[in-house]
Structure formats: C-alpha cells, structure tokens
C-alpha atoms as a PDB file:
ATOM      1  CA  UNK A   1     139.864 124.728  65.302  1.00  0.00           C
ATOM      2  CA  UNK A   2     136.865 126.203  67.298  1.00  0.00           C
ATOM      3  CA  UNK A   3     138.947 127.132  70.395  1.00  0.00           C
ATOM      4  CA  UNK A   4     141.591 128.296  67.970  1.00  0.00           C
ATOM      5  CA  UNK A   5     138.961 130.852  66.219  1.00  0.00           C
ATOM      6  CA  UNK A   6     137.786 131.435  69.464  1.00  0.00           C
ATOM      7  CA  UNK A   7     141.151 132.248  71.449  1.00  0.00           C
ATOM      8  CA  UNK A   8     142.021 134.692  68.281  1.00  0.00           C
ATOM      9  CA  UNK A   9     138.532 136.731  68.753  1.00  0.00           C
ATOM     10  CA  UNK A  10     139.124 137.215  72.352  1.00  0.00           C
ATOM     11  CA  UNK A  11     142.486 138.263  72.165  1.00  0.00           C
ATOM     12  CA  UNK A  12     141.229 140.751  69.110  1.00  0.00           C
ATOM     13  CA  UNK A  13     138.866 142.169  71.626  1.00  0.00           C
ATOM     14  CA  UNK A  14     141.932 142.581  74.359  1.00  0.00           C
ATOM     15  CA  UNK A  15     143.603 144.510  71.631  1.00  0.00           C
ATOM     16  CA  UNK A  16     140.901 146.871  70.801  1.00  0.00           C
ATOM     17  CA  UNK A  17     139.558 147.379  74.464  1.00  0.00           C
ATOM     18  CA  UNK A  18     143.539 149.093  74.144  1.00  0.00           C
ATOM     19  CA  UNK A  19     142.143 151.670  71.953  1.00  0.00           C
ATOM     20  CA  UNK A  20     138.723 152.494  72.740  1.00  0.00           C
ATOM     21  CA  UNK A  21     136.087 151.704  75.292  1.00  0.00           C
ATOM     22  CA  UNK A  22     133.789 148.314  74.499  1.00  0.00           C
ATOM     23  CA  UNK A  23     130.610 150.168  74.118  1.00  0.00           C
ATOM     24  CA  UNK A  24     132.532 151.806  70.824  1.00  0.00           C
ATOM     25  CA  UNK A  25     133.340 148.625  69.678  1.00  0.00           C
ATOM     26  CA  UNK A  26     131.573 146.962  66.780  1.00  0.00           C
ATOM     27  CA  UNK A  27     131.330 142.530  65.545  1.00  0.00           C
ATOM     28  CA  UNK A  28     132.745 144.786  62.523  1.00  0.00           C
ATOM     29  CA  UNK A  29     135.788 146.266  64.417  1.00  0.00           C
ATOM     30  CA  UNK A  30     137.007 142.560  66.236  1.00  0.00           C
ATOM     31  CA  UNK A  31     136.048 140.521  62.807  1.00  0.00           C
ATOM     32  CA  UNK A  32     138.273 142.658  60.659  1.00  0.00           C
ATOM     33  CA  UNK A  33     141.170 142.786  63.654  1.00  0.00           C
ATOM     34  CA  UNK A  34     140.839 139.410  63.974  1.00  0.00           C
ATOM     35  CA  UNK A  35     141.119 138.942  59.928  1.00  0.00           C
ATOM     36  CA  UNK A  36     137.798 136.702  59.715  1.00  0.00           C
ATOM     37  CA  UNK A  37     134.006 137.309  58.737  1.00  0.00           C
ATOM     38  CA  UNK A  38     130.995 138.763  60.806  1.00  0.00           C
ATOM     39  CA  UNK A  39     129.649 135.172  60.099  1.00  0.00           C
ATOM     40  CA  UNK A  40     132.655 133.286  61.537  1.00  0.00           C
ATOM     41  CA  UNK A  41     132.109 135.717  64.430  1.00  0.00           C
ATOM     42  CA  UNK A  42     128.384 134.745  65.108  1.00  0.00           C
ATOM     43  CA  UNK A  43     129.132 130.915  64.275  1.00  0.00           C
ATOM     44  CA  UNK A  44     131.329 131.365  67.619  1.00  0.00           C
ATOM     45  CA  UNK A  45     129.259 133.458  70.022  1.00  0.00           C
ATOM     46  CA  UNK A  46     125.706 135.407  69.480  1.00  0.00           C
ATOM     47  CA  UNK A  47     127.269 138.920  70.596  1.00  0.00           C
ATOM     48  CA  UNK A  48     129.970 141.411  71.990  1.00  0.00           C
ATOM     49  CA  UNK A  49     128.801 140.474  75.600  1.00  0.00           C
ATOM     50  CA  UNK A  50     128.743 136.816  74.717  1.00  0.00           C
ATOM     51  CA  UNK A  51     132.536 136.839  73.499  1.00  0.00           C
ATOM     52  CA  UNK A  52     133.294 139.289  76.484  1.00  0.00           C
ATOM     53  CA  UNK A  53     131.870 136.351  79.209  1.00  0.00           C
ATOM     54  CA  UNK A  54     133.742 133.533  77.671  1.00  0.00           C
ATOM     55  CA  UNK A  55     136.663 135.092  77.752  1.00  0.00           C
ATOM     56  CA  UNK A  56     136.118 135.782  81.389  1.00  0.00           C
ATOM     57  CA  UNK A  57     135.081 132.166  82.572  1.00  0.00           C
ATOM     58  CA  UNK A  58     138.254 130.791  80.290  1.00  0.00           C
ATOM     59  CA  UNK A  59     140.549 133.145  82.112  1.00  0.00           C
ATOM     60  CA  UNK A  60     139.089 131.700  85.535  1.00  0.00           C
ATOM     61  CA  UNK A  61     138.913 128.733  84.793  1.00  0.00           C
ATOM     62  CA  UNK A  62     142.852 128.279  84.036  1.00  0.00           C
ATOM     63  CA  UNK A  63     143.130 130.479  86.757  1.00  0.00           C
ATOM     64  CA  UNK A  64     141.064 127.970  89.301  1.00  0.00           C
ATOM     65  CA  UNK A  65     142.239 124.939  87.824  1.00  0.00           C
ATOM     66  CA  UNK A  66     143.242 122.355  91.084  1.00  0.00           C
ATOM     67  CA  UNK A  67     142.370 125.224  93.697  1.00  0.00           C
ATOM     68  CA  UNK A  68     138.965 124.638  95.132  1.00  0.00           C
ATOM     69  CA  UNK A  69     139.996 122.860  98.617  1.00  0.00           C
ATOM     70  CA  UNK A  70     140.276 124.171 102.004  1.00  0.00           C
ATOM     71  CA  UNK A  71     144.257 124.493 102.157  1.00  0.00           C
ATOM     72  CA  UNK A  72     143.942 125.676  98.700  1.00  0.00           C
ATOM     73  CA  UNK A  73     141.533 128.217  98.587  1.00  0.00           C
ATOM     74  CA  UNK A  74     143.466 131.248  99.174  1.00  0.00           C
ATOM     75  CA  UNK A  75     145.843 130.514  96.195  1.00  0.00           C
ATOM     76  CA  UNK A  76     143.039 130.562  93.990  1.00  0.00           C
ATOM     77  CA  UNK A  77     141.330 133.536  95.691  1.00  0.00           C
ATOM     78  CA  UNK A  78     144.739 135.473  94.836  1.00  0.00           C
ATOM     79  CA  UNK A  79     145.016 133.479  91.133  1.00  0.00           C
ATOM     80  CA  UNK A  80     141.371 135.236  90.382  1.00  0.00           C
ATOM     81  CA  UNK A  81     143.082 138.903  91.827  1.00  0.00           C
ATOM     82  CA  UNK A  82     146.073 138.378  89.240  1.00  0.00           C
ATOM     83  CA  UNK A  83     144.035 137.060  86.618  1.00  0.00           C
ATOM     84  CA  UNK A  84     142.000 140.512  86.808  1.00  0.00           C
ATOM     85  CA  UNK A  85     145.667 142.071  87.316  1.00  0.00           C
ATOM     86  CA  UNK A  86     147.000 140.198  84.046  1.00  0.00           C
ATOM     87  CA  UNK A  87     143.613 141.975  82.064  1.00  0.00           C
ATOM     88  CA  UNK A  88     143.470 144.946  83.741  1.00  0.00           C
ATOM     89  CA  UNK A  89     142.424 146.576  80.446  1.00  0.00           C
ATOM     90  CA  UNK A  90     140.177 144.150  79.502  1.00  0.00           C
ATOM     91  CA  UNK A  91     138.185 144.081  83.035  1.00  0.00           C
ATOM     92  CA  UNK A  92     138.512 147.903  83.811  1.00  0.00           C
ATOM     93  CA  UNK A  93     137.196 148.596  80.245  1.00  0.00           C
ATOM     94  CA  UNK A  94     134.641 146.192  80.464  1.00  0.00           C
ATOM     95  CA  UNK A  95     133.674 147.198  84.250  1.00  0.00           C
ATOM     96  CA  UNK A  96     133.128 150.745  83.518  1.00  0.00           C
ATOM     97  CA  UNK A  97     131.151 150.388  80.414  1.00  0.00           C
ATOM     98  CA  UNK A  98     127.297 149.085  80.207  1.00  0.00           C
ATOM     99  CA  UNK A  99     128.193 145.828  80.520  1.00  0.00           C
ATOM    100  CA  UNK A 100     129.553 146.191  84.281  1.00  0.00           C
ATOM    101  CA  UNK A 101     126.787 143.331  85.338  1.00  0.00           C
ATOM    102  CA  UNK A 102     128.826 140.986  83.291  1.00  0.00           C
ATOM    103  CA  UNK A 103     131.912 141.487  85.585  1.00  0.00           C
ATOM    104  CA  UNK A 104     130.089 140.898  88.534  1.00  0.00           C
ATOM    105  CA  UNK A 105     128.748 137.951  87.235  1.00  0.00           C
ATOM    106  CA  UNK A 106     131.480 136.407  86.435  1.00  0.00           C
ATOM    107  CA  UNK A 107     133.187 136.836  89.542  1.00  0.00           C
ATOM    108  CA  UNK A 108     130.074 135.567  91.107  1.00  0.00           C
ATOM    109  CA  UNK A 109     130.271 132.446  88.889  1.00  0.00           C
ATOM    110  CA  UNK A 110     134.009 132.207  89.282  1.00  0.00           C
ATOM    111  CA  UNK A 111     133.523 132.652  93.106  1.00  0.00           C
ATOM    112  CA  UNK A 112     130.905 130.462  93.421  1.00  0.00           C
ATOM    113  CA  UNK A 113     133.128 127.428  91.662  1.00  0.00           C
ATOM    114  CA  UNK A 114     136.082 127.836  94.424  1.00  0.00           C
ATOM    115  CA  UNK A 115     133.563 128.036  96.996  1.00  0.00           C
ATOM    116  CA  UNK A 116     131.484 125.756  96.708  1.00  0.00           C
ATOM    117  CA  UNK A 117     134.071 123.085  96.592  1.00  0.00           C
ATOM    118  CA  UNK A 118     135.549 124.235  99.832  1.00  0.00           C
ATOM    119  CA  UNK A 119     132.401 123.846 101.655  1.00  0.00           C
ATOM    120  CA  UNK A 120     131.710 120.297 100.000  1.00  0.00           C
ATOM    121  CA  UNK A 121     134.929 119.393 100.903  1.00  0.00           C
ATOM    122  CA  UNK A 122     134.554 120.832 104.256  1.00  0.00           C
ATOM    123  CA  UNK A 123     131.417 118.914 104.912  1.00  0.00           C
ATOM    124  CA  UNK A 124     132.875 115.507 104.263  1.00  0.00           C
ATOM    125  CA  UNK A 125     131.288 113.138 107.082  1.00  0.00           C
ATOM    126  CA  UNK A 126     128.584 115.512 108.133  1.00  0.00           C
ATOM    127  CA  UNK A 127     124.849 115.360 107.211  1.00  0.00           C
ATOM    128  CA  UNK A 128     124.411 118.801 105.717  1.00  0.00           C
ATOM    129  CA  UNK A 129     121.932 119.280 103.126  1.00  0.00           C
ATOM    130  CA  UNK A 130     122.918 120.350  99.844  1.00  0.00           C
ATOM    131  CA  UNK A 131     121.334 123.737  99.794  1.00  0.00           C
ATOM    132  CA  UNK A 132     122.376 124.536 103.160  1.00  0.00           C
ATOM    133  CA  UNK A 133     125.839 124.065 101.216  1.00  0.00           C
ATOM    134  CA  UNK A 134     125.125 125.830  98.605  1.00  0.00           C
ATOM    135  CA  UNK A 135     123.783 128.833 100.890  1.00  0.00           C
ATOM    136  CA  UNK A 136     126.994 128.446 102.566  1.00  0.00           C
ATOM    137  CA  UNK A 137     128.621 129.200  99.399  1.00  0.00           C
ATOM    138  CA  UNK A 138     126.767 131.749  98.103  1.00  0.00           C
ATOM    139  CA  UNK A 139     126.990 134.117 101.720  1.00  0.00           C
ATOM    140  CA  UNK A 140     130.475 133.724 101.058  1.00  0.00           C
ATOM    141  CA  UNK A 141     130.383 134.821  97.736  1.00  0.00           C
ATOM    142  CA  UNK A 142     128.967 137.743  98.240  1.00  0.00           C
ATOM    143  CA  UNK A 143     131.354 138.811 100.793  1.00  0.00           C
ATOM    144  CA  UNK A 144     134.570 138.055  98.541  1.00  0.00           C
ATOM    145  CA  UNK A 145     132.945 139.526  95.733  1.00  0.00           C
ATOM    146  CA  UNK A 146     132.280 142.308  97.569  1.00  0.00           C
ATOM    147  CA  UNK A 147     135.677 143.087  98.591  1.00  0.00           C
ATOM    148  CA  UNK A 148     137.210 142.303  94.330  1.00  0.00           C
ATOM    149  CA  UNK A 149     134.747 144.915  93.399  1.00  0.00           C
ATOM    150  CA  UNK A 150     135.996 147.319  95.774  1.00  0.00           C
ATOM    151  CA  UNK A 151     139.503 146.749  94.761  1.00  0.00           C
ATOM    152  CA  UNK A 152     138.132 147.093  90.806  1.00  0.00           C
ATOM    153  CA  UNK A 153     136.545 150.376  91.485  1.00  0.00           C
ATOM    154  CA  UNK A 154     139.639 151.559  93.154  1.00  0.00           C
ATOM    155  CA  UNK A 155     141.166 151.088  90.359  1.00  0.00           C
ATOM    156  CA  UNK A 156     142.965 147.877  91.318  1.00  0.00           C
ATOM    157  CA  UNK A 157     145.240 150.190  93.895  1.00  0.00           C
ATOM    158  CA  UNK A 158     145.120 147.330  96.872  1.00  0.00           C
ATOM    159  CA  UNK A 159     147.723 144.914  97.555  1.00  0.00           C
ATOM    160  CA  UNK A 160     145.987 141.643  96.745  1.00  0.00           C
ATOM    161  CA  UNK A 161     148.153 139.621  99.018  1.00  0.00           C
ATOM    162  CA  UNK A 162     146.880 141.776 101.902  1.00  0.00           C
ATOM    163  CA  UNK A 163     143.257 141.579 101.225  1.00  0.00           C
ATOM    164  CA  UNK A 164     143.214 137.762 100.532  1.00  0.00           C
ATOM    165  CA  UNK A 165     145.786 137.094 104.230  1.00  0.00           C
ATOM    166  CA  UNK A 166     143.224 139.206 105.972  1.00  0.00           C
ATOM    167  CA  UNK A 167     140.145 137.273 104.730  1.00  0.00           C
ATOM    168  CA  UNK A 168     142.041 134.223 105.523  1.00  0.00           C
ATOM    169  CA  UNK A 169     142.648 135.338 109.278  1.00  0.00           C
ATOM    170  CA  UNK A 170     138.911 135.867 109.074  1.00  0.00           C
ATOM    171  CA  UNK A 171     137.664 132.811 107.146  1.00  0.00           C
ATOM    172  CA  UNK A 172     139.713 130.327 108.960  1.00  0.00           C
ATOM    173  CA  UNK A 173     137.496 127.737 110.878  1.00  0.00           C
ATOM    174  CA  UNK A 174     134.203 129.422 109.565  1.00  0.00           C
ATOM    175  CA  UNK A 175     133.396 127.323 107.345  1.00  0.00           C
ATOM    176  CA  UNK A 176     133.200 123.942 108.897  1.00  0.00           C
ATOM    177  CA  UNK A 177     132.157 125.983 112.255  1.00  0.00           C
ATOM    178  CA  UNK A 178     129.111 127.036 110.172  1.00  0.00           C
ATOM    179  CA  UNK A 179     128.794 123.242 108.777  1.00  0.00           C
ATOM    180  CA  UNK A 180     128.374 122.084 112.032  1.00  0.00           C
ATOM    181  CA  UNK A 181     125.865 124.292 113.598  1.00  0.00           C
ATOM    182  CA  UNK A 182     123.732 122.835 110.236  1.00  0.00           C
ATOM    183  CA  UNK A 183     124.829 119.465 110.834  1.00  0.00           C
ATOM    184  CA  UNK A 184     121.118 117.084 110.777  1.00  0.00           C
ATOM    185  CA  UNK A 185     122.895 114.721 112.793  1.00  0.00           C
ATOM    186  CA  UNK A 186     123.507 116.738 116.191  1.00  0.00           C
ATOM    187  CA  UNK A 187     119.874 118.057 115.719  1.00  0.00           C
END
C-alpha cells in the first residue's frame, strides 16, 4: 500500500508541476489533488523536495534497471535522456526552480550507479583499488553530467542519440585504458 500512496503523490505532483511552478506548490495543494491528508503526506516523505527526489531515483532506477555493463552502458545513458524526455515538465519545472541542486543530484546519483558498475566490471582480473574505482567513476560522472545539464538548460533541444554516439566514440577503451595505468600489479 506504501508504494501505492506513494506512486499516487508523485504523479499528483506531475500534475500540478502542469499548472504552476514547484516553488508555488504547497503539501496542501498535492494532498488535496491526490485526495489524502497532510498527515498521510508526511507519513510518506518529510517534504516537497523529499517527494520530488524519490520520484527522481524511482524514475532512474526503472530506467537503469539491467544497464550498468560495458556493452550496455550507452542504452542506459540514452534510457536516463528519455526518462528526463518522458518528464520534461516535471524536470524542467523542477530544474528552474530553487530546488535545481536536487536535479543535479540526482543525475549525479543516477550517473554514478551506471558508472560505477562499468568500471567494476571493467576491472575484473586487475588489482585496482576500490577508490581508484570509484574516482574513476566519479571523473566520469562529472563529464556526462555535464553534458545532460547542458542539454536541460537548452531546453532539452539536442538529439540525445547524437550526444550519447559521440561520447561513445570518445569513451570507448577509456575506461579499462585508465584501469590499467592504475593497475597495482604492473607497478
């Protein structure tokens, strides 16, 4: 029933950021949309910004699902531009209020996840510390973030397909290249 309540409230909030920007938008305005009480509201999530950040990590998470590998990567790079696509409201409204550090950390977080399992995977029968991963990951982040926010602040104009084939052409080989040159055992 949680995820049920849960699932209604965000899509009440999708409906409303329809309307009028989030910063005008009250726990009032999404409880009586959504037809339950401010307390059934806070049992669920502590604020606005709270409901506004699960909704983003639930839409990348389906989006992600099964697409953090090497040959895979790209498909999920492109599943995070349609997600965005698919809530264009929702992330444009949300992007250009206050709460525009909630975007980007999403799509950090969301980044991060595919990442991070490319460059594990990617370092399969090397002896690479974990943080050297992990920094590995994050530089990349940054860089792909980078470019989504870009595309956000142009108002989503880019061809998605184009920007994630040209990071591929890029990307290719860079990873385990960079692997290697941190690689203990050829020290």
């Amino acid at each position: 029933m949680s995820d049920i309540t849960k699932r209604a409230l965000e899509a009440s909030l999708k409906n409303l950021l329809l309307k009028k920007p989030l910063d005008k938008i009250t726990i009032n305005d999404i409880a009586e949309d959504c037809g339950i009480s401010r307390m059934t509201f806070y049992y669920h999530f502590k604020d606005i910004y709270d409901l506004v950040e699960w909704s983003c990590m639930e839409d990348a998470r389906r989006a992600l699902e099964g697409k953090k590998t090497y040959d895979t990567w790209q498909q999920g790079f492109m599943q995070i531009f349609e997600a965005a696509q698919a809530n264009r409201p929702f992330i444009m409204n949300v992007y250009r209020s206050v709460s525009r550090e909630h975007v980007e950390t999403y799509l950090y977080r969301l980044t991060y996840e595919l990442l991070i399992g490319v460059v594990r995977e990617q370092a399969q029968g090397l002896n690479v510390p974990e943080e050297d991963q992990e920094f590995i990951a994050h530089f990349y982040k940054y860089a792909f973030v980078g470019l989504m926010l870009d595309w956000i602040r142009d108002d989503m104009r880019g061809d998605p397909q184009a920007i994630v084939s040209h990071l591929g052409k890029v990307v290719h080989g860079s990873v385990r290249a960079a692997l290697e040159r941190l690689d203990r055992g050829s020290i």
